[in-house]
C-alpha atoms as a PDB file:
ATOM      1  CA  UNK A   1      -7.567  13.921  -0.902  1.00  0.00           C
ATOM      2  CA  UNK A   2     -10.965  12.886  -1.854  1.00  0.00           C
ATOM      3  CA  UNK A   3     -12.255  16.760  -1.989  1.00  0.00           C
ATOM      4  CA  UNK A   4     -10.100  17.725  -4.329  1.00  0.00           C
ATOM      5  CA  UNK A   5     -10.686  14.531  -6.649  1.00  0.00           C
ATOM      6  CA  UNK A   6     -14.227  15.714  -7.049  1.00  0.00           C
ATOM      7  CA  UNK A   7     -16.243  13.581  -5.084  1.00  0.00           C
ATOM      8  CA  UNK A   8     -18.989  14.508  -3.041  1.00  0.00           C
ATOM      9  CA  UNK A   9     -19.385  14.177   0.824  1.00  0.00           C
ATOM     10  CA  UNK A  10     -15.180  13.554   0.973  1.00  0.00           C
ATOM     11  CA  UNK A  11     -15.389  13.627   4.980  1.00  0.00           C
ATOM     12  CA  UNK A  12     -18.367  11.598   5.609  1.00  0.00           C
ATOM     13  CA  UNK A  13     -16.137   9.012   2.659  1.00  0.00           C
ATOM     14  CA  UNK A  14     -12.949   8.972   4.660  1.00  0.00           C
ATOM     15  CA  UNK A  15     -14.754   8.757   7.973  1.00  0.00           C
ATOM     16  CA  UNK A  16     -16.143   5.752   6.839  1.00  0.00           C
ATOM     17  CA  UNK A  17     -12.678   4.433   5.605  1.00  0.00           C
ATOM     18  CA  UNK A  18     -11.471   4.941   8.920  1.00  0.00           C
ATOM     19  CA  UNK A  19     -13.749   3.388  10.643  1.00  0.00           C
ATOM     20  CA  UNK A  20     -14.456   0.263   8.523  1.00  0.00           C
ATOM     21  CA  UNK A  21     -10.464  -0.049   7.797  1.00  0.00           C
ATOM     22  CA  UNK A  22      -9.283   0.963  11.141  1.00  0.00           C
ATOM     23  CA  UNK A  23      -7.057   3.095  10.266  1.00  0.00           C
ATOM     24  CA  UNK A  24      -4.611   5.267   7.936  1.00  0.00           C
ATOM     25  CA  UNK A  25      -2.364   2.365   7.570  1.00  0.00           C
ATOM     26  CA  UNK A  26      -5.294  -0.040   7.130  1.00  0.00           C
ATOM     27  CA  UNK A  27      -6.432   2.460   4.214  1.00  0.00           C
ATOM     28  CA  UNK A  28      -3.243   2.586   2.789  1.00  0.00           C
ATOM     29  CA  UNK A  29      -2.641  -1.278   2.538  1.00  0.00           C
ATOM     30  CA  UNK A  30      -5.933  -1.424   0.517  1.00  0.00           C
ATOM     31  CA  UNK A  31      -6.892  -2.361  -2.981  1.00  0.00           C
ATOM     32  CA  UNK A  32      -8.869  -0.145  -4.753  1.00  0.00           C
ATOM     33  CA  UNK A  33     -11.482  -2.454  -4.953  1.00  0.00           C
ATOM     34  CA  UNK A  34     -12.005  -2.635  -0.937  1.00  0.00           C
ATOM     35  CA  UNK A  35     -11.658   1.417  -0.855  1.00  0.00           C
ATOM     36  CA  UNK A  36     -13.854   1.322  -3.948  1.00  0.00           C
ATOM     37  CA  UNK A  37     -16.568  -1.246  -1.920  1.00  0.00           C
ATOM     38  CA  UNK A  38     -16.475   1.003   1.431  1.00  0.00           C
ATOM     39  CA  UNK A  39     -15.959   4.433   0.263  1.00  0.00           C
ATOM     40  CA  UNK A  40     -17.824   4.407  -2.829  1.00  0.00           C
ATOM     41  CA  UNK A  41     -17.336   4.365  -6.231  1.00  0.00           C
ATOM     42  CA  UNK A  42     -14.078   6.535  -7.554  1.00  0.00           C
ATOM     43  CA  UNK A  43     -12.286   6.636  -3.813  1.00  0.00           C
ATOM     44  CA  UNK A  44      -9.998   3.593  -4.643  1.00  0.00           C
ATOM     45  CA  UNK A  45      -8.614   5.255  -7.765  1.00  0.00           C
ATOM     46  CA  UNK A  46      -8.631   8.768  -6.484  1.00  0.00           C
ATOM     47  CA  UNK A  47      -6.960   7.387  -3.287  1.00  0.00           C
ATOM     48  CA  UNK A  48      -4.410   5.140  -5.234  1.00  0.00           C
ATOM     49  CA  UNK A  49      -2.883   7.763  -7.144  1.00  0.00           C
ATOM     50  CA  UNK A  50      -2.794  10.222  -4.601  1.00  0.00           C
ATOM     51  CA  UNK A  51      -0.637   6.947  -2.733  1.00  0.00           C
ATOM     52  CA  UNK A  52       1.522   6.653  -5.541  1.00  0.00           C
ATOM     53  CA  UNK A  53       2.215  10.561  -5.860  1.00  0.00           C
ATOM     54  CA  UNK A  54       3.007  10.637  -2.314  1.00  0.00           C
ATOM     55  CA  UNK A  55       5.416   7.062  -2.833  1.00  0.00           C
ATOM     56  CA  UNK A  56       7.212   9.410  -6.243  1.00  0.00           C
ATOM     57  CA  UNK A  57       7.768  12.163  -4.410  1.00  0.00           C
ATOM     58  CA  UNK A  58       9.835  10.387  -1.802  1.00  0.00           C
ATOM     59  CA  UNK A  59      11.663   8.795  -4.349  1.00  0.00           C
ATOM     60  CA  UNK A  60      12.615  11.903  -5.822  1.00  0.00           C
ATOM     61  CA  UNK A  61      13.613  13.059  -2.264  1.00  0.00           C
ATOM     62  CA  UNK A  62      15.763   9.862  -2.033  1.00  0.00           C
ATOM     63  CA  UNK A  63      17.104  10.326  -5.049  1.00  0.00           C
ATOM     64  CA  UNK A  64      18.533  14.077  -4.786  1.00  0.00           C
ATOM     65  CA  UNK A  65      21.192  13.427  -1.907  1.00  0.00           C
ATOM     66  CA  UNK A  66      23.120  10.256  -1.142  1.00  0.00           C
ATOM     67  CA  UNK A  67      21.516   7.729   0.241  1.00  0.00           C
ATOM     68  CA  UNK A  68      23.359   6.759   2.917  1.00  0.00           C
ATOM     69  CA  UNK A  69      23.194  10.529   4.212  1.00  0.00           C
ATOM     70  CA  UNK A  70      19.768  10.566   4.258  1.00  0.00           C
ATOM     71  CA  UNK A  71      18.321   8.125   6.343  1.00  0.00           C
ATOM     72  CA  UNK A  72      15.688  10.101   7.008  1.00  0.00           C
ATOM     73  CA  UNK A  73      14.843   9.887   3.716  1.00  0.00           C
ATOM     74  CA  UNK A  74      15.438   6.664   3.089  1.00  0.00           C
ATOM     75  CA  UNK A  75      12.794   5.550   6.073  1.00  0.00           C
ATOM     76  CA  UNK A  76      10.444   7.427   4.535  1.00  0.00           C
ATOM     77  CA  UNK A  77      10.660   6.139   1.561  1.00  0.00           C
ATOM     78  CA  UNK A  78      10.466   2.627   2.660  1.00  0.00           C
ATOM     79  CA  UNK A  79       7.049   3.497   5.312  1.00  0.00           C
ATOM     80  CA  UNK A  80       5.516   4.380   2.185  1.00  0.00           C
ATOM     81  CA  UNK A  81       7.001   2.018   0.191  1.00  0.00           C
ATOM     82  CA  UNK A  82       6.179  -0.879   2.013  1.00  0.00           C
ATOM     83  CA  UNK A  83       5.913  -0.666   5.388  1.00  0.00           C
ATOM     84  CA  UNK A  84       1.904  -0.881   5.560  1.00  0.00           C
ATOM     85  CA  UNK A  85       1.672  -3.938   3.104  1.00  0.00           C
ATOM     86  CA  UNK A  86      -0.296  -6.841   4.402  1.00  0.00           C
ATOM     87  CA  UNK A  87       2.640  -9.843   3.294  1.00  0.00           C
ATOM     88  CA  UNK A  88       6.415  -9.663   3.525  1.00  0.00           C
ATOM     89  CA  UNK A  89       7.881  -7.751   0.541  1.00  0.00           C
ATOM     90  CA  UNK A  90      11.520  -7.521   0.214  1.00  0.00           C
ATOM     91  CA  UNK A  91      13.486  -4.173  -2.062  1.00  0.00           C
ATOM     92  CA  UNK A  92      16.772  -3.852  -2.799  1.00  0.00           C
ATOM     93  CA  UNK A  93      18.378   0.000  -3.322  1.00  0.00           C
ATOM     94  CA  UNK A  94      21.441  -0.482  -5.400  1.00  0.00           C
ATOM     95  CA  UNK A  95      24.042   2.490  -5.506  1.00  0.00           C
ATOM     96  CA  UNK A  96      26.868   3.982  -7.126  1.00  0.00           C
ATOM     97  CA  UNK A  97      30.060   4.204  -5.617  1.00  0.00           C
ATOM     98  CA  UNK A  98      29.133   7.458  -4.355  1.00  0.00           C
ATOM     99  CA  UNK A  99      26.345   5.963  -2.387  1.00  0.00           C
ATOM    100  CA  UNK A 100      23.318   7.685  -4.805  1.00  0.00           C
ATOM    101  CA  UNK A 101      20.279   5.647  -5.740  1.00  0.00           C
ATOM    102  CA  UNK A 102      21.136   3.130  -8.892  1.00  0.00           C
ATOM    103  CA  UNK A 103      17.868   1.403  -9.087  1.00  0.00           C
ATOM    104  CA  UNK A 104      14.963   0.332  -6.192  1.00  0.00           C
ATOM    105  CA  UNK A 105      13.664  -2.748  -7.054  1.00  0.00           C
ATOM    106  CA  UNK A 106      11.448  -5.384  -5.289  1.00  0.00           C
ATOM    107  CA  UNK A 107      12.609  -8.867  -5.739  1.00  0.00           C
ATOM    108  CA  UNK A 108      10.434 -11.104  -3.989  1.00  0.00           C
ATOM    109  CA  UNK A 109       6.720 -11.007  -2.052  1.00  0.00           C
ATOM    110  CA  UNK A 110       5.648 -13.534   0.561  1.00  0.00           C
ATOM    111  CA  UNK A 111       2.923 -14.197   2.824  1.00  0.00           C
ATOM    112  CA  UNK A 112       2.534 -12.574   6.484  1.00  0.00           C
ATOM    113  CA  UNK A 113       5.034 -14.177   7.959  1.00  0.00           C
ATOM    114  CA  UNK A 114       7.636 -15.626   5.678  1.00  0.00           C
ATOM    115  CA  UNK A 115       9.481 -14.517   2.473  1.00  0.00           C
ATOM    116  CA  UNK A 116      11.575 -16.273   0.349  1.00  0.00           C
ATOM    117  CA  UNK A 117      14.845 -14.303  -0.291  1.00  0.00           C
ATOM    118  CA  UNK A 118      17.135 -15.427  -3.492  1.00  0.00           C
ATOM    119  CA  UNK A 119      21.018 -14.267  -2.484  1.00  0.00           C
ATOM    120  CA  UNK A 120      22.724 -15.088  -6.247  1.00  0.00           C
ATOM    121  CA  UNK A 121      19.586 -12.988  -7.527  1.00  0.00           C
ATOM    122  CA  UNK A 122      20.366 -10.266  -5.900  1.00  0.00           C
ATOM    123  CA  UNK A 123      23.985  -9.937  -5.982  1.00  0.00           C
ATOM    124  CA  UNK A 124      23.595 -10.870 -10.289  1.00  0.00           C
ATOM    125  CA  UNK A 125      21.184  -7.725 -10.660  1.00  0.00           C
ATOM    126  CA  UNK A 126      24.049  -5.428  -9.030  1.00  0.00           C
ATOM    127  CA  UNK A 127      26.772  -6.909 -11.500  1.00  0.00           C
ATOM    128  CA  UNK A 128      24.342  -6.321 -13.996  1.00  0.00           C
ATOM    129  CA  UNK A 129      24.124  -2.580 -12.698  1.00  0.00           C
ATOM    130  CA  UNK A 130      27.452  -1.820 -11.961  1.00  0.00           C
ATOM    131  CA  UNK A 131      26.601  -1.347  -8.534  1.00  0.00           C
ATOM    132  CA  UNK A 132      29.101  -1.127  -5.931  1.00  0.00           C
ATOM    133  CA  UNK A 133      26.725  -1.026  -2.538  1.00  0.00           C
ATOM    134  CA  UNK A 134      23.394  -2.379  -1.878  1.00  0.00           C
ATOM    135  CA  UNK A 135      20.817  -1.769   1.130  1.00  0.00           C
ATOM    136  CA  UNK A 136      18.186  -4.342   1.601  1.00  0.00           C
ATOM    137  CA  UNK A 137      15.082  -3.746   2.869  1.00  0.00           C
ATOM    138  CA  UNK A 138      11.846  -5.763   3.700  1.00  0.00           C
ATOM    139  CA  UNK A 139       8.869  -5.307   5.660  1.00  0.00           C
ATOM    140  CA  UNK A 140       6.985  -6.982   8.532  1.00  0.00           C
ATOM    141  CA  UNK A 141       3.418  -7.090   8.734  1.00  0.00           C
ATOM    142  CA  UNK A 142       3.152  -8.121  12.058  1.00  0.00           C
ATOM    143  CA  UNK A 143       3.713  -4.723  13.381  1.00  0.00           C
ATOM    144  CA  UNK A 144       7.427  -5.861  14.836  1.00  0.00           C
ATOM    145  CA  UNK A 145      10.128  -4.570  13.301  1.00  0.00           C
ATOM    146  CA  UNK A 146      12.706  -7.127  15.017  1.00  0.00           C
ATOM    147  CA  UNK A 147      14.356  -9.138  12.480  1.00  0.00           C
ATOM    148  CA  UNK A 148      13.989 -13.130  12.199  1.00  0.00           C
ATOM    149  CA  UNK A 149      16.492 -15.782  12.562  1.00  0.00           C
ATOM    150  CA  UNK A 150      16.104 -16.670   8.767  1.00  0.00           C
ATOM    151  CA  UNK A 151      16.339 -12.646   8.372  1.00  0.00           C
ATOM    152  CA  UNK A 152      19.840 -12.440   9.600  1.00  0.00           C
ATOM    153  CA  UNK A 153      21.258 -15.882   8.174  1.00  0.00           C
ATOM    154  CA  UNK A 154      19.593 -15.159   4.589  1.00  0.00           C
ATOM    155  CA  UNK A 155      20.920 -10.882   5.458  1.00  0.00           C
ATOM    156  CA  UNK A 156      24.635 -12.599   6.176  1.00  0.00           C
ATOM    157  CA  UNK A 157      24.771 -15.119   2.856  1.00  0.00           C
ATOM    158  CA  UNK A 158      24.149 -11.827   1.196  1.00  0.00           C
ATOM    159  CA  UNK A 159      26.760 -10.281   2.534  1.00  0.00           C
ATOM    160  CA  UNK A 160      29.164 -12.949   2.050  1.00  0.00           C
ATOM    161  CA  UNK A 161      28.262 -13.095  -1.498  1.00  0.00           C
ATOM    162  CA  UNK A 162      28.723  -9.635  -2.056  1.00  0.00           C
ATOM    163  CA  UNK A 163      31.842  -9.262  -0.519  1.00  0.00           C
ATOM    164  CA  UNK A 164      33.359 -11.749  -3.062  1.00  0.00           C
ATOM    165  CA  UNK A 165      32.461  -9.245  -6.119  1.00  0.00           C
ATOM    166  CA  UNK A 166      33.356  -5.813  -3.969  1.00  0.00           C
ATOM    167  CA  UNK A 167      29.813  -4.876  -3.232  1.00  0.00           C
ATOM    168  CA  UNK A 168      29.402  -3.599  -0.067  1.00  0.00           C
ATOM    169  CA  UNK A 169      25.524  -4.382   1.885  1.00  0.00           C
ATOM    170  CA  UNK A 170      25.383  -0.994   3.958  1.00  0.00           C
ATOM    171  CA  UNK A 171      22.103  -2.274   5.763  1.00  0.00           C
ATOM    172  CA  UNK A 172      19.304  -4.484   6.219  1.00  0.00           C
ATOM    173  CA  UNK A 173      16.175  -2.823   7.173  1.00  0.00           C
ATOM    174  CA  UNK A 174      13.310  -4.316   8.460  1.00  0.00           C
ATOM    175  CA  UNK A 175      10.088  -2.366   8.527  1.00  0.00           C
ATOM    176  CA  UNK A 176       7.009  -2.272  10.401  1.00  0.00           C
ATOM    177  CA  UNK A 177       4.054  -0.121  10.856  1.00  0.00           C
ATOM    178  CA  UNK A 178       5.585   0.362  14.228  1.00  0.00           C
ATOM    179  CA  UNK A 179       9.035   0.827  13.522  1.00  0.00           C
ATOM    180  CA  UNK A 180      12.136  -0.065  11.978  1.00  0.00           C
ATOM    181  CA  UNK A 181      15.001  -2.271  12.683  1.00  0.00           C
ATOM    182  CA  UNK A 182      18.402  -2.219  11.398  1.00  0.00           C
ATOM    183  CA  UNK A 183      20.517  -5.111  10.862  1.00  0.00           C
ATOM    184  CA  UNK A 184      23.655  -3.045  10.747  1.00  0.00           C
ATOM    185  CA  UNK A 185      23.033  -0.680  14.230  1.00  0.00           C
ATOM    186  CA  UNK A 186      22.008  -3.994  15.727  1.00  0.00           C
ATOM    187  CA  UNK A 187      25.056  -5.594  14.661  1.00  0.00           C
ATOM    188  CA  UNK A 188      23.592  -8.712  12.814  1.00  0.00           C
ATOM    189  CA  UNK A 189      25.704  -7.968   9.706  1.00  0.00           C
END
């Protein structure tokens, strides 16, 4: 990525990236001021949009083929999305009735450990979309993928809440560097 942006010595750049960073994840969790500070001048924007491209394209994979089909797809999407981010960050997908990709919107950030999640605030936004399912997904930065306590009772208020305006919750998913979890194969919701 950084040869074809133009700048010179791209391996010796990303080598150093590595190292300093720790790793591809580490890299992609970055601002573009740290990549910027370690890699040199130009690498956090060249590296930034070649991270957003990559985050478009799986949208626009997502959003060909229903969503609940693809959950291939769909974990992609999220990895990228954010499954390397250094606090919690919760998205909700909302669909159609024929399961296809409404909106994808993040609704709340935390810290490392905790996020605040807002129930009424979510189910609102899919009245106000005409949405008739919803998948919820958020992210873990501890590298574990199983979900919390406060996860599953904040996942099952959700539900509840849903249920009372015909929206259906296909899934929680909880992602992690290392992994994902989902509420519904686990049978938390």
């Amino acid at each position: 990525m950084l040869g074809t942006a133009g700048l010179d010595r791209p391996a010796e750049r990303a080598a150093a990236l590595l190292a300093e960073l720790g790793g591809l994840s580490a890299v992609v969790a970055s601002s573009e001021e740290r990549l910027d500070t370690i890699g040199g001048r130009g690498v956090g924007r060249a590296l930034r949009a070649a991270f957003a491209l990559v985050r478009r394209l799986a949208a626009i994979e997502l959003d060909r083929r229903p969503i609940i089909g693809t959950s291939e797809a769909l974990l992609a999407y999220l990895r990228v999305a954010i499954g390397h981010a250094q606090r919690e960050e919760m998205r909700v997908l909302y669909l159609d009735a024929a399961h296809r990709l409404i909106r994808d919107e993040p609704t709340s950030r935390g810290t490392v450990a905790r996020l605040a999640i807002y129930p009424r605030e979510i189910v609102r936004r899919a009245l106000e979309l005409s949405a008739s399912g919803l998948i919820l997904a958020h992210n873990h930065p501890s590298g574990d993928p199983t979900p919390s306590a406060a996860d599953v009772a904040a996942t099952r208020e959700i539900v509840q809440l849903a249920r009372s305006f015909d929206i259906d919750v296909h899934d929680h998913l909880v992602v992690a560097r290392t992994g994902h979890a989902s509420m519904r194969a686990l049978k938390l919701i």
